[in-house]
PDB file of N, CA and C in Angstrom:
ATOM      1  N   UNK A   1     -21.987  28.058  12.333  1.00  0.00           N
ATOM      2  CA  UNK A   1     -20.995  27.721  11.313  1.00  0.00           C
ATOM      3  C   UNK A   1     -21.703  27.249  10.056  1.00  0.00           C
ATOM      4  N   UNK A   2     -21.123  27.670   8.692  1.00  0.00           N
ATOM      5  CA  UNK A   2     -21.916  27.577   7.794  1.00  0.00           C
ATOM      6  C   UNK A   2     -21.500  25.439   7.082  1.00  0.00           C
ATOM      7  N   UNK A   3     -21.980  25.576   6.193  1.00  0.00           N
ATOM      8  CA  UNK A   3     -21.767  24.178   5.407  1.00  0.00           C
ATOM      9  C   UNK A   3     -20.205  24.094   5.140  1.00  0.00           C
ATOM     10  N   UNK A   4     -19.146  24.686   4.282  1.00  0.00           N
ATOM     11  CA  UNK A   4     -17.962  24.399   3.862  1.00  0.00           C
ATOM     12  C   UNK A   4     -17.437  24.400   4.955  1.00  0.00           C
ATOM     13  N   UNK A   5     -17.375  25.134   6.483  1.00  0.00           N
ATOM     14  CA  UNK A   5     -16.495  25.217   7.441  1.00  0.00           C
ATOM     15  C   UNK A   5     -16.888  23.553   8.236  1.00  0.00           C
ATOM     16  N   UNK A   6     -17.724  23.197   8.180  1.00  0.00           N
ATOM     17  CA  UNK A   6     -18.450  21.616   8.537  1.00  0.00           C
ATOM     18  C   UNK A   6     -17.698  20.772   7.343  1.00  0.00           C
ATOM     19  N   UNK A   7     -17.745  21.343   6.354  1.00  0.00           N
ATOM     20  CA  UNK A   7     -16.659  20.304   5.194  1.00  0.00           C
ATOM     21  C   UNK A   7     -15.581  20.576   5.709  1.00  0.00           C
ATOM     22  N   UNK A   8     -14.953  21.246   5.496  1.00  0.00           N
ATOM     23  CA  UNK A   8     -13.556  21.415   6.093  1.00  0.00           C
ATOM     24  C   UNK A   8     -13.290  20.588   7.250  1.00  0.00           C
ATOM     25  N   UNK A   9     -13.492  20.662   8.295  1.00  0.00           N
ATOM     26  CA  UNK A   9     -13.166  20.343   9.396  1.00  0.00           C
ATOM     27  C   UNK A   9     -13.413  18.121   8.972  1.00  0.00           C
ATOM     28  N   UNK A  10     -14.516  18.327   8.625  1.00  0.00           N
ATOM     29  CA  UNK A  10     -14.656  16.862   8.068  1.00  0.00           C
ATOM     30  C   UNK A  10     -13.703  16.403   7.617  1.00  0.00           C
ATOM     31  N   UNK A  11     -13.250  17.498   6.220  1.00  0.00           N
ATOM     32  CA  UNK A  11     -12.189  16.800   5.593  1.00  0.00           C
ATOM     33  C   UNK A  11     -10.626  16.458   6.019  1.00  0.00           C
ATOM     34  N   UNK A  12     -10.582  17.485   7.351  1.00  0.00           N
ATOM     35  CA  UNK A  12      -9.359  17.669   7.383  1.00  0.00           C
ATOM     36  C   UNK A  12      -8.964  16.242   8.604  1.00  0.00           C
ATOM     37  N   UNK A  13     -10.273  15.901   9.212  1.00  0.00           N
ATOM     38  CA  UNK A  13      -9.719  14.661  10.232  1.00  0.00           C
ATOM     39  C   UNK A  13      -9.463  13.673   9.696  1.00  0.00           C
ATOM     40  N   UNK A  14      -9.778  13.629   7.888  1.00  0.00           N
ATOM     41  CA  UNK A  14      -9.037  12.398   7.416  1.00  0.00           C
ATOM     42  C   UNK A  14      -7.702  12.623   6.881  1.00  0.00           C
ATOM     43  N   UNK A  15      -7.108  13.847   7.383  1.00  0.00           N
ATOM     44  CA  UNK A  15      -5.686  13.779   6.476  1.00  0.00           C
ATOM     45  C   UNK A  15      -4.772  13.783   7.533  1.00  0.00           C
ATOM     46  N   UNK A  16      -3.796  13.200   7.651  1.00  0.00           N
ATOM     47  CA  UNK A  16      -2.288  13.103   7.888  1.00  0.00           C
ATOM     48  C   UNK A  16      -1.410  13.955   7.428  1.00  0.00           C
ATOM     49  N   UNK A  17      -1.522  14.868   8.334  1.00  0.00           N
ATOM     50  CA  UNK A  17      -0.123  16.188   7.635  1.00  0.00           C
ATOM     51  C   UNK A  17       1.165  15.764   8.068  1.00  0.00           C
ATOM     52  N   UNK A  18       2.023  15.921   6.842  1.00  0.00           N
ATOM     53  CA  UNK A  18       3.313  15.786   6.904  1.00  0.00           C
ATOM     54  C   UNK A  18       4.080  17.224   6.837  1.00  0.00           C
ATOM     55  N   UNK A  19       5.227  17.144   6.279  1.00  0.00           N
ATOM     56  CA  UNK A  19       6.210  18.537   6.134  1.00  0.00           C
ATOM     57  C   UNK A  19       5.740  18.937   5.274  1.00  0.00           C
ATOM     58  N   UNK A  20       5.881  20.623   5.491  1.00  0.00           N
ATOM     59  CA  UNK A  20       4.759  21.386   3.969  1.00  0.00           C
ATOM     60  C   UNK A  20       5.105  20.908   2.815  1.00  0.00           C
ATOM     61  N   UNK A  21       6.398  20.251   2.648  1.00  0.00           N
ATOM     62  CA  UNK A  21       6.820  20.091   1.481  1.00  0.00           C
ATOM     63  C   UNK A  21       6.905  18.527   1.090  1.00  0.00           C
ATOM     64  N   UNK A  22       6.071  17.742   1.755  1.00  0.00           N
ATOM     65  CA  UNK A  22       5.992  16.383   1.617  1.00  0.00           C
ATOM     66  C   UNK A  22       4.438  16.265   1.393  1.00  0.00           C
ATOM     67  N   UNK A  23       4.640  14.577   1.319  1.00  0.00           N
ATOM     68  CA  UNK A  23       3.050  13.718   1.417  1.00  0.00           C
ATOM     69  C   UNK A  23       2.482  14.169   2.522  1.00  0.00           C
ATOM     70  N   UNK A  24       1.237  14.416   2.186  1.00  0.00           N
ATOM     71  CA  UNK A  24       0.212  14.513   3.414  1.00  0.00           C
ATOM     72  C   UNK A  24      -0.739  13.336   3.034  1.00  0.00           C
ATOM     73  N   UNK A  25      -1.015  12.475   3.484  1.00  0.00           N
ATOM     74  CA  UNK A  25      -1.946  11.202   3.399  1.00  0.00           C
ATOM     75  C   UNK A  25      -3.185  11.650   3.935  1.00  0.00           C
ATOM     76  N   UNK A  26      -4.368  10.957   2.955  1.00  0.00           N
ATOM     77  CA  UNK A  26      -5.668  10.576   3.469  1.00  0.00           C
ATOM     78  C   UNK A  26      -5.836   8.931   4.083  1.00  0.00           C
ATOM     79  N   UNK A  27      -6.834   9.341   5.004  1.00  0.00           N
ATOM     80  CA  UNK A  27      -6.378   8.038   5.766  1.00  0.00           C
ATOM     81  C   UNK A  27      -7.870   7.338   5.979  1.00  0.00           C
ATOM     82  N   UNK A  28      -8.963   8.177   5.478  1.00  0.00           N
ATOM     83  CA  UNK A  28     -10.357   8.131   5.176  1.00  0.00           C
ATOM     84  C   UNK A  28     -10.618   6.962   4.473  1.00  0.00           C
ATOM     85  N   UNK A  29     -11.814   6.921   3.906  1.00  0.00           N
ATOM     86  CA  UNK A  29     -12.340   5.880   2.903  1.00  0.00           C
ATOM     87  C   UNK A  29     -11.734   6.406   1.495  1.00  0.00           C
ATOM     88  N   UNK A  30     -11.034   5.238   0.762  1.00  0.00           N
ATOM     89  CA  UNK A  30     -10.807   5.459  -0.455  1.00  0.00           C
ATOM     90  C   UNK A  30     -11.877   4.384  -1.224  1.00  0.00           C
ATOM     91  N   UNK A  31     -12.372   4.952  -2.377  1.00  0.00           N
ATOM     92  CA  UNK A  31     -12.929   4.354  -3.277  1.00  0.00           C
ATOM     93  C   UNK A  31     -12.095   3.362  -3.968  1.00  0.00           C
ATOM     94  N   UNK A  32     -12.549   2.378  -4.967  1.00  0.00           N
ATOM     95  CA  UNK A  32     -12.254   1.191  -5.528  1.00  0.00           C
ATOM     96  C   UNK A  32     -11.118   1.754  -6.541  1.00  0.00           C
ATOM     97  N   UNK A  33     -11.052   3.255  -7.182  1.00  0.00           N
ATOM     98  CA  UNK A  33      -9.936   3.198  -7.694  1.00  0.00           C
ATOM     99  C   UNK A  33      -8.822   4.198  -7.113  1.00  0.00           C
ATOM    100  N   UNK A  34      -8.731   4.224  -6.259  1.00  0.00           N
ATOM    101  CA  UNK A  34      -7.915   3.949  -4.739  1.00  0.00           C
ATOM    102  C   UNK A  34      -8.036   5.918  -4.503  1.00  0.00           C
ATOM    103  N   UNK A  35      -9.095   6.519  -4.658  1.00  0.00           N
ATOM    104  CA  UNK A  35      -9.271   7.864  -4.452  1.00  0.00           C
ATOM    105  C   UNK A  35      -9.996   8.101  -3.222  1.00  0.00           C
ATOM    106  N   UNK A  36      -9.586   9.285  -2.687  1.00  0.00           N
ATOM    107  CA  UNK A  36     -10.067   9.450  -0.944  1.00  0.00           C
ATOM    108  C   UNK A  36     -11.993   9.790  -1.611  1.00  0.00           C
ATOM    109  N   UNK A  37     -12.335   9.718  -0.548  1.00  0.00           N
ATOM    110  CA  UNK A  37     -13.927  10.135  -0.607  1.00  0.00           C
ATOM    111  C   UNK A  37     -14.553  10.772   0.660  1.00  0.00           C
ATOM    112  N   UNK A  38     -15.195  11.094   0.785  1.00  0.00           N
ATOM    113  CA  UNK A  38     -16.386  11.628   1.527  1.00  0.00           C
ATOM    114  C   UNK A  38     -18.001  11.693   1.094  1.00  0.00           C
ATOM    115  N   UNK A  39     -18.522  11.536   2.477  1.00  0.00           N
ATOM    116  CA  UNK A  39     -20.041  11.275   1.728  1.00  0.00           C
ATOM    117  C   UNK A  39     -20.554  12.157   2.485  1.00  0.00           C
ATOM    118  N   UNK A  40     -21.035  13.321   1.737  1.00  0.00           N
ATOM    119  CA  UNK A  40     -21.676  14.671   2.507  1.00  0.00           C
ATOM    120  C   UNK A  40     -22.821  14.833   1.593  1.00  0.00           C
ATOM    121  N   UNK A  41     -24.461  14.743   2.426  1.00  0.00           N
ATOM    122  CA  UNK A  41     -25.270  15.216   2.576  1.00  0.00           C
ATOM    123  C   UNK A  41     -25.867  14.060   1.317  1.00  0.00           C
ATOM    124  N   UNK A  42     -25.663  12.649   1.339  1.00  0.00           N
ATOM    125  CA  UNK A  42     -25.843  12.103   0.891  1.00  0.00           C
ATOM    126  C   UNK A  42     -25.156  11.915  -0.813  1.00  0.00           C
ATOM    127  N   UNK A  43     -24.119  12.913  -1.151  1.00  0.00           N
ATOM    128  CA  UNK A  43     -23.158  12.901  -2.041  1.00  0.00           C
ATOM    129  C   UNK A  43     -21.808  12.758  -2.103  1.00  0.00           C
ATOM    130  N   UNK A  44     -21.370  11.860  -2.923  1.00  0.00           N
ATOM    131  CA  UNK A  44     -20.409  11.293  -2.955  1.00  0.00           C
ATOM    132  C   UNK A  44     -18.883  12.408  -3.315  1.00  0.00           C
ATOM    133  N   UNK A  45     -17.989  12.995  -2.537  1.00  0.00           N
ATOM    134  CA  UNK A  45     -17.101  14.145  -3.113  1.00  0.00           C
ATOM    135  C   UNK A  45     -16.090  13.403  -2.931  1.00  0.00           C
ATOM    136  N   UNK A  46     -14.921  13.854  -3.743  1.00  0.00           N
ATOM    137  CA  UNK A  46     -13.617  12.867  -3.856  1.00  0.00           C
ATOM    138  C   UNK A  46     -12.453  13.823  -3.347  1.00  0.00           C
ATOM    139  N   UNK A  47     -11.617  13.538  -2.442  1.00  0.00           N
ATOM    140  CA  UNK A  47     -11.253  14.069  -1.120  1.00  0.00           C
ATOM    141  C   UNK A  47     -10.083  14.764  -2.591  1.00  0.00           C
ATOM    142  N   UNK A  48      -9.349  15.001  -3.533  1.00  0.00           N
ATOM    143  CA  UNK A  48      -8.571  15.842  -3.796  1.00  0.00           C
ATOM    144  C   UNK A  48      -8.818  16.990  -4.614  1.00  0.00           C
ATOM    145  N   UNK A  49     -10.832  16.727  -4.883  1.00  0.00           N
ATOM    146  CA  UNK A  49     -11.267  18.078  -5.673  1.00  0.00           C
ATOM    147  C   UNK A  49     -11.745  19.132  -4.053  1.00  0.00           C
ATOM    148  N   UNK A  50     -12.300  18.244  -3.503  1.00  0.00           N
ATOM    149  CA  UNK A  50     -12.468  18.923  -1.620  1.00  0.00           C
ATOM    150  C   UNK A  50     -10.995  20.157  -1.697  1.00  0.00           C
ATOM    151  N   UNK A  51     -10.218  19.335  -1.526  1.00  0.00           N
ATOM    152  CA  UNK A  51      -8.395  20.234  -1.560  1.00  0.00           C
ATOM    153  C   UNK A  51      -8.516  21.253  -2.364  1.00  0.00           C
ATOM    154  N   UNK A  52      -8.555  20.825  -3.049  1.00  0.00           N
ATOM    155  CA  UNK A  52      -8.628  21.824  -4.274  1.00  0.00           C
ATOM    156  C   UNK A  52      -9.516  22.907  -4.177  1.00  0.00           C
ATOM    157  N   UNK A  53     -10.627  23.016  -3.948  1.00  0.00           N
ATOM    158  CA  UNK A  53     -11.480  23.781  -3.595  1.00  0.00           C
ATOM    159  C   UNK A  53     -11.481  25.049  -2.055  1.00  0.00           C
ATOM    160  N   UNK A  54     -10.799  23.957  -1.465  1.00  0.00           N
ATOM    161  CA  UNK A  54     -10.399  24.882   0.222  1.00  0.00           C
ATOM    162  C   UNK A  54      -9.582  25.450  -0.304  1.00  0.00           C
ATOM    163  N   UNK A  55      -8.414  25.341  -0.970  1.00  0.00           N
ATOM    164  CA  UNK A  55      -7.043  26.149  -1.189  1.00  0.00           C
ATOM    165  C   UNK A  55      -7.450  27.280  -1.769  1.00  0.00           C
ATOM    166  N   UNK A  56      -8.017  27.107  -3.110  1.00  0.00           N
ATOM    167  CA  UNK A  56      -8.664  28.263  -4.229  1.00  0.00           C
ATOM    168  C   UNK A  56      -8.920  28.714  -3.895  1.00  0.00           C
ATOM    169  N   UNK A  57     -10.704  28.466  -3.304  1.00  0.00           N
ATOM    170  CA  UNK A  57     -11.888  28.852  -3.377  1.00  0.00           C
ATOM    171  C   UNK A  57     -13.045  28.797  -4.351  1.00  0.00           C
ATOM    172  N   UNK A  58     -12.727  28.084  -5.337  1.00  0.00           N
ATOM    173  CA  UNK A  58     -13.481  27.440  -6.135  1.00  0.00           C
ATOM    174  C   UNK A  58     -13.265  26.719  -6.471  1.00  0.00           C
ATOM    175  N   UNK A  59     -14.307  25.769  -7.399  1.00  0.00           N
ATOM    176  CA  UNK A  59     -14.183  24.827  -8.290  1.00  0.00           C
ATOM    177  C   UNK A  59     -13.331  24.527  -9.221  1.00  0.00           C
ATOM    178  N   UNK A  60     -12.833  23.492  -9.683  1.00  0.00           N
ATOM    179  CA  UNK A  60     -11.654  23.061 -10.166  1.00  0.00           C
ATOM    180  C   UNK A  60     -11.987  23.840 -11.897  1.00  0.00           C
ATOM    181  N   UNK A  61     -11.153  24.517 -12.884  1.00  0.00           N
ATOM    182  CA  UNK A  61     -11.388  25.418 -13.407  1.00  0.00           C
ATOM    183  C   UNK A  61     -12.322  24.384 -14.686  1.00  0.00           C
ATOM    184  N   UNK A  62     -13.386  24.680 -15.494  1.00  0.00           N
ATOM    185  CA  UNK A  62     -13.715  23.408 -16.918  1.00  0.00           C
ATOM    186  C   UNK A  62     -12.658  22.887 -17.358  1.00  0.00           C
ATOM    187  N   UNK A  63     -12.474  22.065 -17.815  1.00  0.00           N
ATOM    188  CA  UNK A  63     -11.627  21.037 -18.467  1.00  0.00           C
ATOM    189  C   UNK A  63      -9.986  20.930 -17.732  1.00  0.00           C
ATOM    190  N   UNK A  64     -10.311  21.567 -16.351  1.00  0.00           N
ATOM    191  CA  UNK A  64      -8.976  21.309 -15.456  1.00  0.00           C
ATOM    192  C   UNK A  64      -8.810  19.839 -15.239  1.00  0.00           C
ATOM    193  N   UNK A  65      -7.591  19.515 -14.792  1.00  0.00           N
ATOM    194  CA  UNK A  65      -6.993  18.422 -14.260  1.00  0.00           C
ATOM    195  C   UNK A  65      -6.128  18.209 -13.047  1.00  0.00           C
ATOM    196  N   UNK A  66      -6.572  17.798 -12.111  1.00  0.00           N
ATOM    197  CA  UNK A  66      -5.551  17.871 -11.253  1.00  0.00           C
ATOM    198  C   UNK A  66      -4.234  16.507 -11.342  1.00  0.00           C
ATOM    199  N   UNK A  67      -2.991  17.028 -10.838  1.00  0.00           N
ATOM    200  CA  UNK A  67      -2.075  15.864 -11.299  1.00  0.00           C
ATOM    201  C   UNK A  67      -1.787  15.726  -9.473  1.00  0.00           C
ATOM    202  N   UNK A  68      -1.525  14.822  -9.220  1.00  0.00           N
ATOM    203  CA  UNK A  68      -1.571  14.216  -7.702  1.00  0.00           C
ATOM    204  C   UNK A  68      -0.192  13.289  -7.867  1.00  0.00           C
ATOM    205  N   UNK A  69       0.886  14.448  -7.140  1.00  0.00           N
ATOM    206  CA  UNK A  69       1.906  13.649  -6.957  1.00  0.00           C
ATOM    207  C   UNK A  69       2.434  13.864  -5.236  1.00  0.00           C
ATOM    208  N   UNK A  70       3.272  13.366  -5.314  1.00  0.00           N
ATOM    209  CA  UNK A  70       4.219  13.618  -3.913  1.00  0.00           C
ATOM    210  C   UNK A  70       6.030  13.624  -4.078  1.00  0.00           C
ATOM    211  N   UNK A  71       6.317  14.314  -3.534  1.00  0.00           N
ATOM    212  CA  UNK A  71       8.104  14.443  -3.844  1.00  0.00           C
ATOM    213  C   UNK A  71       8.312  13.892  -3.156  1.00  0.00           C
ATOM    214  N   UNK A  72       9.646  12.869  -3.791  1.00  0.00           N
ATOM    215  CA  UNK A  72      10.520  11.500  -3.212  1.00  0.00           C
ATOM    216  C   UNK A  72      11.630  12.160  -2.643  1.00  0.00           C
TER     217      UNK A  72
END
C-alpha cells in the first residue's frame, strides 16, 4: 500500500461519520485554533485540507479557501 492510502485510513479513524448530509466530526487532535491535525512523517497536516485532497485529488486550488460549515 502506497503513502496516501496509509493517510487515508489514518485520517479517516479520526472522523465520526454522520448522515451524508450532516456534521461529520473530527475527534483527533485539534490544534490551539481549534483545527483537526495530523502529524505524518514528522509534518504537521490540518485534517480539512487532508478532506479536501481525498475528495478531489489534489491540492486545494492557489489562492483557494475552504469555508467549513455544517447544516443546522
Amino acid at each position: 500500500m502506497g503513502k496516501s492510502s496509509s493517510l487515508e485510513r489514518q485520517f479517516w479513524r479520526k472522523v465520526r461519520r454522520g448522515r451524508p448530509d450532516g456534521c461529520w466530526l473530527w475527534v483527533g487532535y485539534t490544534n490551539r485554533d481549534g483545527y483537526g491535525q495530523l502529524v505524518r512523517e514528522g509534518r504537521r497536516l490540518l485534517a480539512h485540507r487532508i478532506s479536501w485532497e481525498l475528495s478531489y485529488g489534489a491540492p486545494i486550488p492557489e489562492g483557494g479557501c475552504l469555508v467549513l460549515t455544517c447544516p443546522k
